[in-house]
PDB file of N, CA and C in Angstrom:
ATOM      1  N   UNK A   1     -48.346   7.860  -3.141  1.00  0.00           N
ATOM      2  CA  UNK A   1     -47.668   8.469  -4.292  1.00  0.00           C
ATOM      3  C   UNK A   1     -47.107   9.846  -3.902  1.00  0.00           C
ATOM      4  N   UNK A   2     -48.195  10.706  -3.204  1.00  0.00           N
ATOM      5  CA  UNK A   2     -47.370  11.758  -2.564  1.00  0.00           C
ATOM      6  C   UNK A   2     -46.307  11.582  -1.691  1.00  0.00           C
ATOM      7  N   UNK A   3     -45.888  10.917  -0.982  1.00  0.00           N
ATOM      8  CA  UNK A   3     -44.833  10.362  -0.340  1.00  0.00           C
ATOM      9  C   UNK A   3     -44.129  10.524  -1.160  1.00  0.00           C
ATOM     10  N   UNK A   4     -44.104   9.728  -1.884  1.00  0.00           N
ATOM     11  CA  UNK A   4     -42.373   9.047  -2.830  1.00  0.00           C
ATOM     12  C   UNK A   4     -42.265  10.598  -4.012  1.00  0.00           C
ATOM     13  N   UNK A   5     -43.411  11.209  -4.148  1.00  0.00           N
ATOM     14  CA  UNK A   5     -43.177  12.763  -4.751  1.00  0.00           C
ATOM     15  C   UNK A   5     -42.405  13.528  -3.843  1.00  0.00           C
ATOM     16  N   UNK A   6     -42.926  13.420  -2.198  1.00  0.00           N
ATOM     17  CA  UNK A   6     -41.876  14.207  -1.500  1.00  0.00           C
ATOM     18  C   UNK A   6     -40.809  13.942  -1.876  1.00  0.00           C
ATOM     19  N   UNK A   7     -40.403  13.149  -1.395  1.00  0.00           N
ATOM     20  CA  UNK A   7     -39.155  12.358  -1.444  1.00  0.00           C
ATOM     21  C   UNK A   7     -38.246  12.655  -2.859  1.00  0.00           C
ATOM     22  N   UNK A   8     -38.933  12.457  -3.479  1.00  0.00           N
ATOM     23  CA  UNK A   8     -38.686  13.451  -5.092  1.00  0.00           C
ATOM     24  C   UNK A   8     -38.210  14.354  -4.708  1.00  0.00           C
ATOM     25  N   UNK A   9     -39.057  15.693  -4.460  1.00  0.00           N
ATOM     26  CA  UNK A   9     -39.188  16.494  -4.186  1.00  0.00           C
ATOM     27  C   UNK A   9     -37.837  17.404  -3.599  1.00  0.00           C
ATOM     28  N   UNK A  10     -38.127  16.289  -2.273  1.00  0.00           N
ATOM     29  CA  UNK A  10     -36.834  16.814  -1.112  1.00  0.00           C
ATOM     30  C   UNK A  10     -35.511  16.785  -2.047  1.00  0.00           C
ATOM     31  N   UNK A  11     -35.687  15.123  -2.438  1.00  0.00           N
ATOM     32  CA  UNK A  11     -33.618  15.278  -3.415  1.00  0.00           C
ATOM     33  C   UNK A  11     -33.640  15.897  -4.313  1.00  0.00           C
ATOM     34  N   UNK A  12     -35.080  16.113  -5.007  1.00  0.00           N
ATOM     35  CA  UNK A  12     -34.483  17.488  -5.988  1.00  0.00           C
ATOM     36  C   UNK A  12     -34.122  18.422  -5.649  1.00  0.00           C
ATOM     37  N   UNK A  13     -34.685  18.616  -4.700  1.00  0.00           N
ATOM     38  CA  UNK A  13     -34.641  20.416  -3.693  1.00  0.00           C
ATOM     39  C   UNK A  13     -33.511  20.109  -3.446  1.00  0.00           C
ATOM     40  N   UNK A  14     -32.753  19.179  -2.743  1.00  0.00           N
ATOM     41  CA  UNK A  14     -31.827  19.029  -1.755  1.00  0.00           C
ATOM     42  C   UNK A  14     -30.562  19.037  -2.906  1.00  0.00           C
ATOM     43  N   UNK A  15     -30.894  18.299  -3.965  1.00  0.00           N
ATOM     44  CA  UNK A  15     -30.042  18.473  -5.162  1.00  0.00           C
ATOM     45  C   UNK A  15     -29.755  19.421  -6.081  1.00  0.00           C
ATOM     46  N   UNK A  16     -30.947  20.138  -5.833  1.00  0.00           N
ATOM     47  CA  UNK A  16     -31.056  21.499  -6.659  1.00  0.00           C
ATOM     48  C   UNK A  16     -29.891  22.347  -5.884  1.00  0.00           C
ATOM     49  N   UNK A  17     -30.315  22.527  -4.567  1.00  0.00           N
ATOM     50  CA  UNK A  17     -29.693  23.144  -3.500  1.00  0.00           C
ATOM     51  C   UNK A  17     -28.284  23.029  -3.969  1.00  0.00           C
ATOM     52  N   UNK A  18     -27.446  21.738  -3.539  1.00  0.00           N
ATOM     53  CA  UNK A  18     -26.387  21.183  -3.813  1.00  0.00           C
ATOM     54  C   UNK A  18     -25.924  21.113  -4.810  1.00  0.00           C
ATOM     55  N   UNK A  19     -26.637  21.381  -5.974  1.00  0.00           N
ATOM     56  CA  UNK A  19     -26.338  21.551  -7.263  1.00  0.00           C
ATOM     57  C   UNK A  19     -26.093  22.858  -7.485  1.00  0.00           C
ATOM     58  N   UNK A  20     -26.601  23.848  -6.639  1.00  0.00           N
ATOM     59  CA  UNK A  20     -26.177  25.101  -6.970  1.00  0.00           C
ATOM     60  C   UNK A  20     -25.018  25.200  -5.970  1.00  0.00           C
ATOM     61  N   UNK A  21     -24.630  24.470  -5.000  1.00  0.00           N
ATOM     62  CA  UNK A  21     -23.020  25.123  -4.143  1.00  0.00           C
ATOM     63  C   UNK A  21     -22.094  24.384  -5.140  1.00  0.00           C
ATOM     64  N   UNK A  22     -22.475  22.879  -5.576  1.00  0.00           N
ATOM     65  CA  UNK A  22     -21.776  21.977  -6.430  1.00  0.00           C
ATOM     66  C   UNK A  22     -21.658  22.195  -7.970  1.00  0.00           C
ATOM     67  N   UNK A  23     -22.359  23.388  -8.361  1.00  0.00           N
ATOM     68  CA  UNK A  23     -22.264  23.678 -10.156  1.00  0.00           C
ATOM     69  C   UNK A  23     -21.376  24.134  -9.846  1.00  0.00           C
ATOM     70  N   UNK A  24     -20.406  25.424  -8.698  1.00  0.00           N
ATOM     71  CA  UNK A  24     -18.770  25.335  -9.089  1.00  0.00           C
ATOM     72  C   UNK A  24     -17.835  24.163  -9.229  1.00  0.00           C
ATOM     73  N   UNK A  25     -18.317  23.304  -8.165  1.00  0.00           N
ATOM     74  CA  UNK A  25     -17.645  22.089  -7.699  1.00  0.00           C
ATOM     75  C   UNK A  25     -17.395  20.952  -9.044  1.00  0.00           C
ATOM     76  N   UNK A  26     -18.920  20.665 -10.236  1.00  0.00           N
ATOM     77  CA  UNK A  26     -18.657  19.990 -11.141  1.00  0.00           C
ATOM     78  C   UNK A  26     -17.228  20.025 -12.088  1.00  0.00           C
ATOM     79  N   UNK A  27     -17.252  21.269 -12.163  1.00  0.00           N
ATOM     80  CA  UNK A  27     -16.040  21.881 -13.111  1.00  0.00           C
ATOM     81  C   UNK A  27     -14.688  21.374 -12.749  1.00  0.00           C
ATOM     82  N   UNK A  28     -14.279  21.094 -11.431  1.00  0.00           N
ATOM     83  CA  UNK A  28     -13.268  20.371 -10.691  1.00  0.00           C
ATOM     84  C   UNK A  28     -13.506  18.998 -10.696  1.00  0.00           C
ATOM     85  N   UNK A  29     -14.747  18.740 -10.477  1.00  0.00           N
ATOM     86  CA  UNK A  29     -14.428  16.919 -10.367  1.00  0.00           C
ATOM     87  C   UNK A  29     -13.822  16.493 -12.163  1.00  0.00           C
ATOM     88  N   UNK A  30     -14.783  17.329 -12.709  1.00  0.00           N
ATOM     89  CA  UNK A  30     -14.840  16.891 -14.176  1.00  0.00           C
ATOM     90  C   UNK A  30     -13.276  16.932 -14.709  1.00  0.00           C
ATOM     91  N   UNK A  31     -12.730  17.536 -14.044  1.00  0.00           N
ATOM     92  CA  UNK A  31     -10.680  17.932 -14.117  1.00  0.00           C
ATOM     93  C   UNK A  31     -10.612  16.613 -13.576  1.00  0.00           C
ATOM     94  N   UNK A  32     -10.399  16.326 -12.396  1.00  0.00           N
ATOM     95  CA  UNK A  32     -10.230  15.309 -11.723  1.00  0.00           C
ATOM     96  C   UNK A  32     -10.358  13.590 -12.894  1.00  0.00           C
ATOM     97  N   UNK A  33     -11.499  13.588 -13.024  1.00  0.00           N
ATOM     98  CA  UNK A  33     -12.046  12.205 -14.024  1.00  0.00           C
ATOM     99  C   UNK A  33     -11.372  12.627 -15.176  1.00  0.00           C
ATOM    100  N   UNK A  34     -10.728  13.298 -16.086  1.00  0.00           N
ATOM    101  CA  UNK A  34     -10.186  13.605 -17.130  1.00  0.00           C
ATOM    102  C   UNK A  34      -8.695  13.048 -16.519  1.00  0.00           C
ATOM    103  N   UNK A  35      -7.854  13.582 -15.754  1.00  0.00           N
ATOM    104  CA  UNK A  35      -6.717  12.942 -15.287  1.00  0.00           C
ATOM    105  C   UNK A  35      -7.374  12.014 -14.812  1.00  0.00           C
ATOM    106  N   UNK A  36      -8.304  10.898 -14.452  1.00  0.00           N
ATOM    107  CA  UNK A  36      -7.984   9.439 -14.143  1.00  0.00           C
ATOM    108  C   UNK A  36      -7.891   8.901 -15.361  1.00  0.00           C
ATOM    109  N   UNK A  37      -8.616   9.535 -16.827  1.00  0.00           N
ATOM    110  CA  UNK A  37      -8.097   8.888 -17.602  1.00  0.00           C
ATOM    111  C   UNK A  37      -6.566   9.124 -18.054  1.00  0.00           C
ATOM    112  N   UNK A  38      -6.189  10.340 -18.097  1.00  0.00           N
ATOM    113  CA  UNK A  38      -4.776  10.336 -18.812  1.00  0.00           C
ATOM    114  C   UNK A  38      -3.923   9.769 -17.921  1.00  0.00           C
ATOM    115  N   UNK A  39      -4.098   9.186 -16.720  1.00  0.00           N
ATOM    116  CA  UNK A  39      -2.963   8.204 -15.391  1.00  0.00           C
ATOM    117  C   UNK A  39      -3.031   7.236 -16.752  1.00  0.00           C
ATOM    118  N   UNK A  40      -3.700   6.444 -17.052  1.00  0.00           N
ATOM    119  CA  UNK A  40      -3.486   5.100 -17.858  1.00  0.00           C
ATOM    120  C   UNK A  40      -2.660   5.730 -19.161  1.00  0.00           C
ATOM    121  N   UNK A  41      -2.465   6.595 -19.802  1.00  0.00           N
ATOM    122  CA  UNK A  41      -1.751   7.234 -20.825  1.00  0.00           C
ATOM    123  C   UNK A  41       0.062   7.369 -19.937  1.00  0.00           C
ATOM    124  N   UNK A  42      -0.569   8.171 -19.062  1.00  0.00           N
ATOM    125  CA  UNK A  42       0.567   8.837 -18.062  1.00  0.00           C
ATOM    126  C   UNK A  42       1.423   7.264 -17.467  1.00  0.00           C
ATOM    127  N   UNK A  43       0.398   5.879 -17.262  1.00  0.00           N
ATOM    128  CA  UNK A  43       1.109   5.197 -16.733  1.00  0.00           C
ATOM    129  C   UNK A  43       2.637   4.661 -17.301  1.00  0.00           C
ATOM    130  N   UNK A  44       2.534   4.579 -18.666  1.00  0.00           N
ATOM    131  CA  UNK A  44       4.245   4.326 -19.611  1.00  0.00           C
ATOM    132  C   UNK A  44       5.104   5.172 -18.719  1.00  0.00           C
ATOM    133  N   UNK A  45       4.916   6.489 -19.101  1.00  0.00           N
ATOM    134  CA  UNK A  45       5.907   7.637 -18.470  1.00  0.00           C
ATOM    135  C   UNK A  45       6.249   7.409 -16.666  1.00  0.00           C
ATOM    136  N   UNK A  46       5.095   7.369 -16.402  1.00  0.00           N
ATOM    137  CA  UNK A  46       5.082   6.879 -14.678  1.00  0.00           C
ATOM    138  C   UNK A  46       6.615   6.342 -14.213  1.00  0.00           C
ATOM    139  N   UNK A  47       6.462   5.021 -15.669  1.00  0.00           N
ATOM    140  CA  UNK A  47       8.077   4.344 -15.150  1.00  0.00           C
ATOM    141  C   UNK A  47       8.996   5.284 -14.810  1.00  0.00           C
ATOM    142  N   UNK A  48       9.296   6.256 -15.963  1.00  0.00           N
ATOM    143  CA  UNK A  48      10.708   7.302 -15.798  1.00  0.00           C
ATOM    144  C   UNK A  48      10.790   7.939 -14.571  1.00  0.00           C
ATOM    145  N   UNK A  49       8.828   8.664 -14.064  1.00  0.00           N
ATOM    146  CA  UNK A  49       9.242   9.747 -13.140  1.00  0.00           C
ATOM    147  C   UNK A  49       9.307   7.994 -11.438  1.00  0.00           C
ATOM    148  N   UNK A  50       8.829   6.986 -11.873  1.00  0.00           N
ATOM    149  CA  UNK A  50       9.234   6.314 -10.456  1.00  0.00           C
ATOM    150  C   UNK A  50      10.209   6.464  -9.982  1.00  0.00           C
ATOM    151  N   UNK A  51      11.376   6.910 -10.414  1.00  0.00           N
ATOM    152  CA  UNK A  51      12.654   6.610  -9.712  1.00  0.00           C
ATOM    153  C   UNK A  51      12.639   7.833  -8.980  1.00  0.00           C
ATOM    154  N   UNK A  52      11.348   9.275  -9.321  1.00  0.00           N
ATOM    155  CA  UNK A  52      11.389  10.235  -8.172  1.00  0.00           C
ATOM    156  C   UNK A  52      10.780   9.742  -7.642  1.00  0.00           C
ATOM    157  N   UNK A  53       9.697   8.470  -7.442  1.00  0.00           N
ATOM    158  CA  UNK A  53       8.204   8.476  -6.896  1.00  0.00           C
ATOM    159  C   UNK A  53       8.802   7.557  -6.425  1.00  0.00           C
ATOM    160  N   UNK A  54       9.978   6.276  -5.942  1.00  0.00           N
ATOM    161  CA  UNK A  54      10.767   5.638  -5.742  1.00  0.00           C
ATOM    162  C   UNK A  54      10.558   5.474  -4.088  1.00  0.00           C
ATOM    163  N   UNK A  55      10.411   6.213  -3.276  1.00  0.00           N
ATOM    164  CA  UNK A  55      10.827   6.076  -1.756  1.00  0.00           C
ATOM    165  C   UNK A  55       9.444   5.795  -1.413  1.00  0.00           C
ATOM    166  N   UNK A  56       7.997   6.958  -2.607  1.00  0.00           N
ATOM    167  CA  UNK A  56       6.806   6.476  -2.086  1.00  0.00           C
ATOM    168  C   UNK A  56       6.026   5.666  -2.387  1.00  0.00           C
ATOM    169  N   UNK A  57       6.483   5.160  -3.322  1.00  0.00           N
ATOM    170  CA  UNK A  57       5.746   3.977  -4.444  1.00  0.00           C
ATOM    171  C   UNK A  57       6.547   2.502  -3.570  1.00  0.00           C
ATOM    172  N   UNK A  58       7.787   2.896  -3.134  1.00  0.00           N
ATOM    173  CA  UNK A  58       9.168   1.895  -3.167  1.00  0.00           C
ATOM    174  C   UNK A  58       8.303   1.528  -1.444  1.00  0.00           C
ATOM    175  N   UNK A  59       7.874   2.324  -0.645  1.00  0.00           N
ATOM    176  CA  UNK A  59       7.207   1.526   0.689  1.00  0.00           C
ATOM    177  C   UNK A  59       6.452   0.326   0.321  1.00  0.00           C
ATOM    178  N   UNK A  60       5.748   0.389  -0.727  1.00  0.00           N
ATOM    179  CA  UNK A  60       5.017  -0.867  -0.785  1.00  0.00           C
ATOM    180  C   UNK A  60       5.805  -2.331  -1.118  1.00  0.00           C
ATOM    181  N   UNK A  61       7.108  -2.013  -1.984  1.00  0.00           N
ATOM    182  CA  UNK A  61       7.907  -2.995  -2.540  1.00  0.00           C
ATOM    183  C   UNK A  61       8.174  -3.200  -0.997  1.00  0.00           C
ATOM    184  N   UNK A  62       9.119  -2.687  -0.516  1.00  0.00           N
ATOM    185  CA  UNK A  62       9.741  -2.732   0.634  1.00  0.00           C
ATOM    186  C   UNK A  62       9.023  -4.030   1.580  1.00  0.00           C
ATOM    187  N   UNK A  63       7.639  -3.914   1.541  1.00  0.00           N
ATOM    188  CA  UNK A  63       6.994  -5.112   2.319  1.00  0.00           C
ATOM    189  C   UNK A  63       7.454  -6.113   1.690  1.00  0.00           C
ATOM    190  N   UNK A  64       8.220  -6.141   0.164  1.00  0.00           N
ATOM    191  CA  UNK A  64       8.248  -7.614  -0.541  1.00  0.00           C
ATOM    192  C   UNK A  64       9.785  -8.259   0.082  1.00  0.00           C
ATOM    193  N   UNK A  65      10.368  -6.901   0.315  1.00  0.00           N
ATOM    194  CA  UNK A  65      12.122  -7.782   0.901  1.00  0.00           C
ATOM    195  C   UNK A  65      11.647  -7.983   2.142  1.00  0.00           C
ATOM    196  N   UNK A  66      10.591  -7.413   3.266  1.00  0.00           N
ATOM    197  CA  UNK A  66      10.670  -8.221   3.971  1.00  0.00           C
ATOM    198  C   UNK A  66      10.204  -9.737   3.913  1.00  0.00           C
ATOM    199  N   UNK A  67       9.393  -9.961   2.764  1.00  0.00           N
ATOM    200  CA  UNK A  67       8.603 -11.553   2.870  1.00  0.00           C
ATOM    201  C   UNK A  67      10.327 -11.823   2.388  1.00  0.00           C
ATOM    202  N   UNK A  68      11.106 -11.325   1.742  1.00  0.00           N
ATOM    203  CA  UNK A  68      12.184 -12.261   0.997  1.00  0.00           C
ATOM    204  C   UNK A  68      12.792 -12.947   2.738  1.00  0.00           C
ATOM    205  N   UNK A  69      13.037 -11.754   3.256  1.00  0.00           N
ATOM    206  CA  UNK A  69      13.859 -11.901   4.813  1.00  0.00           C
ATOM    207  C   UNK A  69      13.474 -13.306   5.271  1.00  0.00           C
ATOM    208  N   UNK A  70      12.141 -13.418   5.527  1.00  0.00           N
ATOM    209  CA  UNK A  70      11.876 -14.803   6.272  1.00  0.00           C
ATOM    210  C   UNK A  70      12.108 -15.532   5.714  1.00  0.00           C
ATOM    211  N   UNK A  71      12.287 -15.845   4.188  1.00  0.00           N
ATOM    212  CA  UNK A  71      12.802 -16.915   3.391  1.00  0.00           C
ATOM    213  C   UNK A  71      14.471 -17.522   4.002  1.00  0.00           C
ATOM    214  N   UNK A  72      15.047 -16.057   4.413  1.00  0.00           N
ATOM    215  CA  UNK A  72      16.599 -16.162   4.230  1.00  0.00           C
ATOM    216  C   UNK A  72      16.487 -16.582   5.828  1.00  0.00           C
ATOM    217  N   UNK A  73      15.901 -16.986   6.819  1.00  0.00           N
ATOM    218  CA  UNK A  73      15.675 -17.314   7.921  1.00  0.00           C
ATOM    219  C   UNK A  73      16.086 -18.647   7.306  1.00  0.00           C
ATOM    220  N   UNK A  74      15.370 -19.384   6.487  1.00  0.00           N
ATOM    221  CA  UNK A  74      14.884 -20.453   6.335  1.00  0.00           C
ATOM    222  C   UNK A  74      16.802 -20.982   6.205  1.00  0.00           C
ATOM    223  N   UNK A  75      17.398 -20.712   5.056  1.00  0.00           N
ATOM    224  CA  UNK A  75      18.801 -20.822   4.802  1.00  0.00           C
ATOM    225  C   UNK A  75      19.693 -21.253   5.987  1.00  0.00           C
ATOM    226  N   UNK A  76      19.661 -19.909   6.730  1.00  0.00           N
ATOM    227  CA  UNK A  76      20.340 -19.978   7.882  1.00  0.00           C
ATOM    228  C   UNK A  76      20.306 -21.098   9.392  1.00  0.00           C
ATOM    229  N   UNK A  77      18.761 -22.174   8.738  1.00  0.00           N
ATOM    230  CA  UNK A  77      18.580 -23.031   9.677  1.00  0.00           C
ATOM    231  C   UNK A  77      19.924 -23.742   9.848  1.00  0.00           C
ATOM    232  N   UNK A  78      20.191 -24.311   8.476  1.00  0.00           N
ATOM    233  CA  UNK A  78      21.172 -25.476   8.290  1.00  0.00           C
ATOM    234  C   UNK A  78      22.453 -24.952   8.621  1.00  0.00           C
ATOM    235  N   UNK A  79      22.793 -23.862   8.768  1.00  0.00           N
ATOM    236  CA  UNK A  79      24.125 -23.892   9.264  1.00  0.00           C
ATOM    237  C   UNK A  79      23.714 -23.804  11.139  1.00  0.00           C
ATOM    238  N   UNK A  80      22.472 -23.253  11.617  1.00  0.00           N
ATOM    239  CA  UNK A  80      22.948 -23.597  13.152  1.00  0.00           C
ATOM    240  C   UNK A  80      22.764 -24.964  13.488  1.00  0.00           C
ATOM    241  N   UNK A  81      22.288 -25.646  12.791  1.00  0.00           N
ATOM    242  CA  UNK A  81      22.212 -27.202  12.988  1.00  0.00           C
ATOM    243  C   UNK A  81      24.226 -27.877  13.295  1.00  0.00           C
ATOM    244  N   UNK A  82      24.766 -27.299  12.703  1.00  0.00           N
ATOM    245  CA  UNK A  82      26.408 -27.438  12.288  1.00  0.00           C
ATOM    246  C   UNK A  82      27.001 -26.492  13.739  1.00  0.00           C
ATOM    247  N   UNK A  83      26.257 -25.756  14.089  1.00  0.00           N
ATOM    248  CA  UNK A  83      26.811 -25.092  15.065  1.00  0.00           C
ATOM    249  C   UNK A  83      26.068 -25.375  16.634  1.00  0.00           C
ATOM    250  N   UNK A  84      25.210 -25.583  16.804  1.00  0.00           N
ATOM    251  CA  UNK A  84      25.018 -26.719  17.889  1.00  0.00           C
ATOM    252  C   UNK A  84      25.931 -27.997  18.456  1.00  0.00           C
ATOM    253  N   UNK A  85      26.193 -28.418  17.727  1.00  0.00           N
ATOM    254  CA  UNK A  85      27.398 -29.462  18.080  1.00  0.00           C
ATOM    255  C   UNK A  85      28.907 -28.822  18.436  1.00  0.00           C
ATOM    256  N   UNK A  86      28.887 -27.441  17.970  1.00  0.00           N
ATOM    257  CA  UNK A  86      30.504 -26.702  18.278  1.00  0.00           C
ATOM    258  C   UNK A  86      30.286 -25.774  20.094  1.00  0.00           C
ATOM    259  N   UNK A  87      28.525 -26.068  20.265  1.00  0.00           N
ATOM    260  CA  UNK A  87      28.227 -25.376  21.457  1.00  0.00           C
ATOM    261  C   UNK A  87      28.596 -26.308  22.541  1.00  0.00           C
ATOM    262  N   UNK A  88      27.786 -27.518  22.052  1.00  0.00           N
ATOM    263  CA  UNK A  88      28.092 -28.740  23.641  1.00  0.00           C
ATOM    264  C   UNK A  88      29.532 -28.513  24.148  1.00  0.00           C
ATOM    265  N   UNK A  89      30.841 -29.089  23.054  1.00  0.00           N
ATOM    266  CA  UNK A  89      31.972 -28.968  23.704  1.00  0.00           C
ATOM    267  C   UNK A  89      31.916 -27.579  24.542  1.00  0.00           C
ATOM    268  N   UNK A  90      31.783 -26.936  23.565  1.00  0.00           N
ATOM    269  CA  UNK A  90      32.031 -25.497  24.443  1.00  0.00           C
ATOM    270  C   UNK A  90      31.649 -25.358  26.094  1.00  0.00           C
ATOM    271  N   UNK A  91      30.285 -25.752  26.080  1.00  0.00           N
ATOM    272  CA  UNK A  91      29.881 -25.549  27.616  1.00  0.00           C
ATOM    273  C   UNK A  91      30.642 -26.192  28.535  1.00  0.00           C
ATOM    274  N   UNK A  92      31.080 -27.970  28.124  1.00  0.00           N
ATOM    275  CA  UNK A  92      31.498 -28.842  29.136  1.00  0.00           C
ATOM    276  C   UNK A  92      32.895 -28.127  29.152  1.00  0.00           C
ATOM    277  N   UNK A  93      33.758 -27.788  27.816  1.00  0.00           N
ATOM    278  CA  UNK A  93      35.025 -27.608  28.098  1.00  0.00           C
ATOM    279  C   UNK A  93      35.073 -26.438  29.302  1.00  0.00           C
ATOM    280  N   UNK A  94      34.257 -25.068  29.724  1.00  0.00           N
ATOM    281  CA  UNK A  94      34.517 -24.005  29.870  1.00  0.00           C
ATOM    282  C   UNK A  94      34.138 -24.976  32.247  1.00  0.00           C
ATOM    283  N   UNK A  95      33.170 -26.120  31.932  1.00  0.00           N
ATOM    284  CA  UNK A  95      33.341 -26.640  33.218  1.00  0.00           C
ATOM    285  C   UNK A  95      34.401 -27.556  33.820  1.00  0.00           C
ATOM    286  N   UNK A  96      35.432 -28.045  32.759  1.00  0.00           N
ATOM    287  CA  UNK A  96      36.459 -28.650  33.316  1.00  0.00           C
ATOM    288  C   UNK A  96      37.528 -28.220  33.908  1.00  0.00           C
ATOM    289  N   UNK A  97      37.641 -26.607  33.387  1.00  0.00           N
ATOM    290  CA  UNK A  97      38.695 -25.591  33.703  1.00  0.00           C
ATOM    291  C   UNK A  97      38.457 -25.079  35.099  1.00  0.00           C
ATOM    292  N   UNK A  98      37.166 -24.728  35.314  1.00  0.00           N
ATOM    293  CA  UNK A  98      36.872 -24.268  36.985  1.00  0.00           C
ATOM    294  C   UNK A  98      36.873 -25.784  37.939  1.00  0.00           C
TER     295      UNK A  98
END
């Protein structure tokens, strides 16, 4: 039981301790958790100021045109399928001339 009293003991001490460099420190977090709630208030408005927040918010979109890109890979199969057949002549014609 004395054990787990240390142990008490110590994180109180150690908390007490820390509680006295951290009783300035509460006063700031407690700012902090007050704006995480007003972000969900703030989020409506968010929309307007995105178009400043646009380039840093807009990196994450940005990963989405690239997934679009490989899609548009996909498109472009069917026309080299059409252009393979305009290559063969090409090669033999360019060996009948030499």
């Amino acid at each position: 039981m004395q054990r787990p009293e240390d142990g008490s003991n110590l994180a109180c001490s150690r908390s007490s301790d820390k509680g006295r460099t951290l009783s300035p420190r509460p006063p700031p977090r407690a700012g902090p958790s007050l704006p995480r709630r007003s972000p969900r208030p703030l989020r409506p408005p968010p929309t307007v100021p995105a178009p400043d927040r646009p380039s840093p918010s807009r990196p994450s979109p940005r990963p989405s045109p690239l997934a679009v890109s490989p899609p548009r890979p996909s498109p472009p199969w069917p026309s080299p399928q059409p252009s393979p057949p305009p290559r063969p002549p090409r090669s033999p014609a360019p060996g009948p001339p030499p």
